[in-house]
N, C-alpha and C. Protein backbone atom coordinates (compact mmCIF):
# COMPACT_ATOMS: atom_id res chain seq x y z
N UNK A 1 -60.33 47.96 37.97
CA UNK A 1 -60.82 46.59 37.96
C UNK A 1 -61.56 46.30 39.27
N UNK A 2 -62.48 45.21 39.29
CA UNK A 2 -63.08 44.66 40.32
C UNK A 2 -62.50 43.22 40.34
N UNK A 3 -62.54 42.84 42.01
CA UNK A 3 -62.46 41.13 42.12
C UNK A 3 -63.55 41.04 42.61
N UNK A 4 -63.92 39.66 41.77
CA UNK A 4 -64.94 39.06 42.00
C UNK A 4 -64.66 37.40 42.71
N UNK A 5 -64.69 37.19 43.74
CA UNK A 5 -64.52 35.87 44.60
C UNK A 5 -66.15 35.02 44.66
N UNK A 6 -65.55 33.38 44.08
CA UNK A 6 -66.56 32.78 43.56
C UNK A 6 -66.52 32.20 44.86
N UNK A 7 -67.66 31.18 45.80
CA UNK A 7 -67.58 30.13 46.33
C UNK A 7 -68.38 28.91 46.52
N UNK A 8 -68.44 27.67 46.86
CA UNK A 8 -69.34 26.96 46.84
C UNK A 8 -69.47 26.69 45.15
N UNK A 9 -71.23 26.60 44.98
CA UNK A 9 -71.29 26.20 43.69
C UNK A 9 -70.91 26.76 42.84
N UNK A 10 -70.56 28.26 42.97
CA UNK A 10 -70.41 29.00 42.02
C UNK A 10 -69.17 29.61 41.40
N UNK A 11 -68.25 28.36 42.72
CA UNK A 11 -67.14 28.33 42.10
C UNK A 11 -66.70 27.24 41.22
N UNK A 12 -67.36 26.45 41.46
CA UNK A 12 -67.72 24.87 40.34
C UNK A 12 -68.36 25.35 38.78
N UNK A 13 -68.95 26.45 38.93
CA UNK A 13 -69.73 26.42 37.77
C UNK A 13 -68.83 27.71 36.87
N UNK A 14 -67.86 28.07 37.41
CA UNK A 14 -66.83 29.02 37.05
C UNK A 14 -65.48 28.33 36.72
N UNK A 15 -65.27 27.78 37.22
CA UNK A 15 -64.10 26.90 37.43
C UNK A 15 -63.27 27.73 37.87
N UNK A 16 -63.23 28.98 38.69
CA UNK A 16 -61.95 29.66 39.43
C UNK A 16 -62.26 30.01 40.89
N UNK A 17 -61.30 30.39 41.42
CA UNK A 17 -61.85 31.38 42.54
C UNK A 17 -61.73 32.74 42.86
N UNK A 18 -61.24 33.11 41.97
CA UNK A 18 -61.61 34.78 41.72
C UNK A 18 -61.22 35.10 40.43
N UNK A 19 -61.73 36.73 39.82
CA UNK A 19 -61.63 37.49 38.54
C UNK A 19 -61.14 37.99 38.92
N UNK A 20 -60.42 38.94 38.02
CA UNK A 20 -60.76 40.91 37.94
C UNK A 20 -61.20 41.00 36.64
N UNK A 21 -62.63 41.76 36.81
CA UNK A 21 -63.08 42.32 35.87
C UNK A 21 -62.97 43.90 35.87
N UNK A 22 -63.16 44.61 34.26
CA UNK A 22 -63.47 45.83 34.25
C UNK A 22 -64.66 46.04 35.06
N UNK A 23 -64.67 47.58 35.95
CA UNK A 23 -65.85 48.33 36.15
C UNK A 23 -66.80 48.36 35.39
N UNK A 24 -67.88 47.75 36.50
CA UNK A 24 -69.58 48.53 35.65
C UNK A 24 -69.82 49.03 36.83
N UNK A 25 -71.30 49.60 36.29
CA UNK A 25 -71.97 50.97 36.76
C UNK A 25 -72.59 50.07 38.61
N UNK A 26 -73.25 49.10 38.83
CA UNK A 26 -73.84 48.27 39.34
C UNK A 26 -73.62 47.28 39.62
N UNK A 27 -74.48 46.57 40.85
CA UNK A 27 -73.97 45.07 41.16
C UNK A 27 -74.47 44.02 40.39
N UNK A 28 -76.06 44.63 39.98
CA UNK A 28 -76.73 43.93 38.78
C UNK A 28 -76.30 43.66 37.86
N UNK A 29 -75.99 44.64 37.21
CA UNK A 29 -75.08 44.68 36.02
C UNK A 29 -74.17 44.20 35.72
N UNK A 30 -73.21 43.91 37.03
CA UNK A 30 -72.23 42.99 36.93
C UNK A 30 -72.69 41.32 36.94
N UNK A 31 -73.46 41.45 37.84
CA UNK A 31 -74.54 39.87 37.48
C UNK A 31 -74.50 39.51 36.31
N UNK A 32 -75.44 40.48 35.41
CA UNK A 32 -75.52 40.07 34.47
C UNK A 32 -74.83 39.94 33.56
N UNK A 33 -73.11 40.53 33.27
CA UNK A 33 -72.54 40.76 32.63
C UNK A 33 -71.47 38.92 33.01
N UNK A 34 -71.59 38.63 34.72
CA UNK A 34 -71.11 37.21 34.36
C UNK A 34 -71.95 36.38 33.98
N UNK A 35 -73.15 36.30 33.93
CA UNK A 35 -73.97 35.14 33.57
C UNK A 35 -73.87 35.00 31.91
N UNK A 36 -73.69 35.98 31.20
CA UNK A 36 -73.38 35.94 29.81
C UNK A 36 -71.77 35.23 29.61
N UNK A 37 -70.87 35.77 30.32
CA UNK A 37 -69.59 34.80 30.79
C UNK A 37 -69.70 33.16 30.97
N UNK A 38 -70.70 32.97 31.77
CA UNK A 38 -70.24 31.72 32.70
C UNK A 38 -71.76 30.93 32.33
N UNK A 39 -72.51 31.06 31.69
CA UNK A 39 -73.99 30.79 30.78
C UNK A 39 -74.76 30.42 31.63
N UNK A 40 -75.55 29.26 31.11
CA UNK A 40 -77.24 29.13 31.78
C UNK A 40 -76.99 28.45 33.11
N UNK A 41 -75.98 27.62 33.91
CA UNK A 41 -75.97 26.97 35.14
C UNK A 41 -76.12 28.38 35.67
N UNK A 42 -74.58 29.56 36.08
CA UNK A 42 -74.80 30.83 36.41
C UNK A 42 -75.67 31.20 36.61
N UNK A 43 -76.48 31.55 35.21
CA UNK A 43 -77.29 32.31 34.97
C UNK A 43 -78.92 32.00 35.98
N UNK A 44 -78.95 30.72 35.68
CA UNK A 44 -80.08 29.73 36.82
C UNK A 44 -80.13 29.98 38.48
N UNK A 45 -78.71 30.41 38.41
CA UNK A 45 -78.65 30.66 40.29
C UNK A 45 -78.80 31.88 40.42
N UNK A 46 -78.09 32.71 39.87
CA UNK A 46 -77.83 33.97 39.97
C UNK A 46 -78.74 35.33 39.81
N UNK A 47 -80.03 35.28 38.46
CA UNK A 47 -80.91 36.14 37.95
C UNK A 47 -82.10 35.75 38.40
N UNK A 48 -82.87 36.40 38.35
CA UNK A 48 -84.23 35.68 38.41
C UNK A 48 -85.20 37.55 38.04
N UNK A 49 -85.80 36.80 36.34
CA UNK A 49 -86.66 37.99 35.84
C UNK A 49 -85.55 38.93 35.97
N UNK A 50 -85.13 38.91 35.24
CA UNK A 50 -83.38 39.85 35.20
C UNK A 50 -82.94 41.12 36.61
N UNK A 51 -83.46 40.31 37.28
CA UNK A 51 -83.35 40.62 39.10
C UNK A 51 -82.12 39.71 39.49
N UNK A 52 -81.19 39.87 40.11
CA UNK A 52 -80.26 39.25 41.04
C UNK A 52 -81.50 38.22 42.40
N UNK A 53 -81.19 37.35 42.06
CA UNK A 53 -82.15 36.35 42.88
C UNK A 53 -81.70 35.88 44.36
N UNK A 54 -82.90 35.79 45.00
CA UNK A 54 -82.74 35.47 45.73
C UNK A 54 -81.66 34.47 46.83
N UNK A 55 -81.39 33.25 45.49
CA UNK A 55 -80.60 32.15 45.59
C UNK A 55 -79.25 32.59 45.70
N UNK A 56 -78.96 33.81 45.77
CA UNK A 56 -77.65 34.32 45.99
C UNK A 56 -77.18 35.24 47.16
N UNK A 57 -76.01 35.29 47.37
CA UNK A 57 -75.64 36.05 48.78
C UNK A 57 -74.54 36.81 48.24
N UNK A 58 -75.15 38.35 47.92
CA UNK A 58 -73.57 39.44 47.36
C UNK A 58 -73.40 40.02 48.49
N UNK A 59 -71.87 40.08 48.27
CA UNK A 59 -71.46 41.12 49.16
C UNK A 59 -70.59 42.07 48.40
N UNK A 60 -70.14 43.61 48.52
CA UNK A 60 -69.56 44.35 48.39
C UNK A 60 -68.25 44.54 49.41
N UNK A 61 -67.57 44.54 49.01
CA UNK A 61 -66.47 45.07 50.45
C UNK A 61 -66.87 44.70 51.53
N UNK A 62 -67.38 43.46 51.96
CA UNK A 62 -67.88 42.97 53.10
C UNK A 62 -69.25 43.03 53.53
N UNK A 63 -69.96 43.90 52.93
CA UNK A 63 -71.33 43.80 53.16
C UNK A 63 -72.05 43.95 52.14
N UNK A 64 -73.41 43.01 52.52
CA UNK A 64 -74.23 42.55 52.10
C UNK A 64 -74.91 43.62 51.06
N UNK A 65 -75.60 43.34 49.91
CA UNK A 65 -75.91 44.28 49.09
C UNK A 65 -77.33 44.45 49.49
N UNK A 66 -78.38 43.69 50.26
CA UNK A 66 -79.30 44.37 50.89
C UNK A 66 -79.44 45.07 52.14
N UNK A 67 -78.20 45.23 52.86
CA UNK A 67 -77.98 46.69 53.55
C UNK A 67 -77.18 47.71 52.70
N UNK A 68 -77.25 47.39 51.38
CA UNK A 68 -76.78 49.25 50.85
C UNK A 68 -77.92 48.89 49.74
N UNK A 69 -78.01 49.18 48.01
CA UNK A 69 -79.03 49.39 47.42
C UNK A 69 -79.34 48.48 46.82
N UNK A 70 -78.83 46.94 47.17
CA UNK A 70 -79.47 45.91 46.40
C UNK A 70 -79.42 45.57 44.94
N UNK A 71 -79.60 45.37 43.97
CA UNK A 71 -79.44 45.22 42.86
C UNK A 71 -78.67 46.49 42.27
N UNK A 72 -79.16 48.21 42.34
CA UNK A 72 -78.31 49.46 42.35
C UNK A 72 -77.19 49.36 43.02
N UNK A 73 -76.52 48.45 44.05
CA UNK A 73 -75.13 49.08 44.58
C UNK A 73 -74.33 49.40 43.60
N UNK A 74 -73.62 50.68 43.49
CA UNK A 74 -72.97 51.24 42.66
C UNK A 74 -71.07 50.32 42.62
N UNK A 75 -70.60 50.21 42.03
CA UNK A 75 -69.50 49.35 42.10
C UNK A 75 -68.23 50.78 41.66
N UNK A 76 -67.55 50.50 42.33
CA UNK A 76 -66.06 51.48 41.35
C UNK A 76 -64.66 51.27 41.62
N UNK A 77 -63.79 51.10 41.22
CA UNK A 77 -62.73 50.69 40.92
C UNK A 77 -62.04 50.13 42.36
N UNK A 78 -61.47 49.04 42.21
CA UNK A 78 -60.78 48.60 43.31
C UNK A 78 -62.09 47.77 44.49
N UNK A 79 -63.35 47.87 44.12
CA UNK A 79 -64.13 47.06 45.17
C UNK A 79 -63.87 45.34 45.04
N UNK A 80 -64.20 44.54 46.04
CA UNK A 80 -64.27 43.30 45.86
C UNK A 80 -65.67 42.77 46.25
N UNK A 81 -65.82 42.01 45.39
CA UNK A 81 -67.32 41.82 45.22
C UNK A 81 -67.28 40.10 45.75
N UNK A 82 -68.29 39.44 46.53
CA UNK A 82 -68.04 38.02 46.98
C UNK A 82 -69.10 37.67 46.80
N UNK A 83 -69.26 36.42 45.95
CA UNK A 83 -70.27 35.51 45.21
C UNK A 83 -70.87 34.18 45.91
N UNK A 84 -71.75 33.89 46.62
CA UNK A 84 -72.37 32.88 47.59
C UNK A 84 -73.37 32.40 47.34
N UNK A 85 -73.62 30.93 47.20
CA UNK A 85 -74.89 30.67 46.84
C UNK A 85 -75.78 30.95 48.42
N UNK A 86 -77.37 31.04 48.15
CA UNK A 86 -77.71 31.22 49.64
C UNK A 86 -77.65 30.57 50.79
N UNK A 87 -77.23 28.87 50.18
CA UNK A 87 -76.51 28.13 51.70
C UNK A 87 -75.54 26.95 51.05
N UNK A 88 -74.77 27.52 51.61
CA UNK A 88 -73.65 26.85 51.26
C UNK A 88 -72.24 26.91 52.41
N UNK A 89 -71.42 25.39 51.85
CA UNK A 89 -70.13 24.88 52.89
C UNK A 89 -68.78 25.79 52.98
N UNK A 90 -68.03 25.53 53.46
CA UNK A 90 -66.68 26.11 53.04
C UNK A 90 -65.35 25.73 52.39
């Protein structure tokens, strides 16, 4: 499984503050696999041209997914994944 930690808006538009989901292959993929979850608000912040958008801040195990491969970061069992809109409170 993966945790996925929501915050800010995107924990409003989830209504939790964290998952565990099954493993996918990607960080994209996992994007996209919650925006089908959590529908078009999600989906509005989160994708853009079925790209992980800008309007968002992933992290993997603490860092940022544009210092490792960006939309490819590979995900596998036991990572925690943290969900941020691009500016947001605490």
């Amino acid at each position: 499984m993966i945790t996925v930690g929501f915050f800010a808006i995107f924990r409003e538009i989830t209504g939790t503050k964290e998952i565990s989901v099954p493993v996918v292959p990607t960080i994209g993929e996992l994007m996209t696999a919650l925006s089908l979850r959590y529908g078009k608000a999600f989906r509005n912040l989160a994708l853009e041209d079925g790209k992980i958008s800008r309007q968002v801040n992933l992290l993997v195990n603490g860092k940022h997914i544009a210092h490792l491969q960006k939309d490819d970061t590979p995900l596998q069992e036991g990572d925690a994944v943290s969900v941020f809109p691009l500016i947001g409170g605490g």
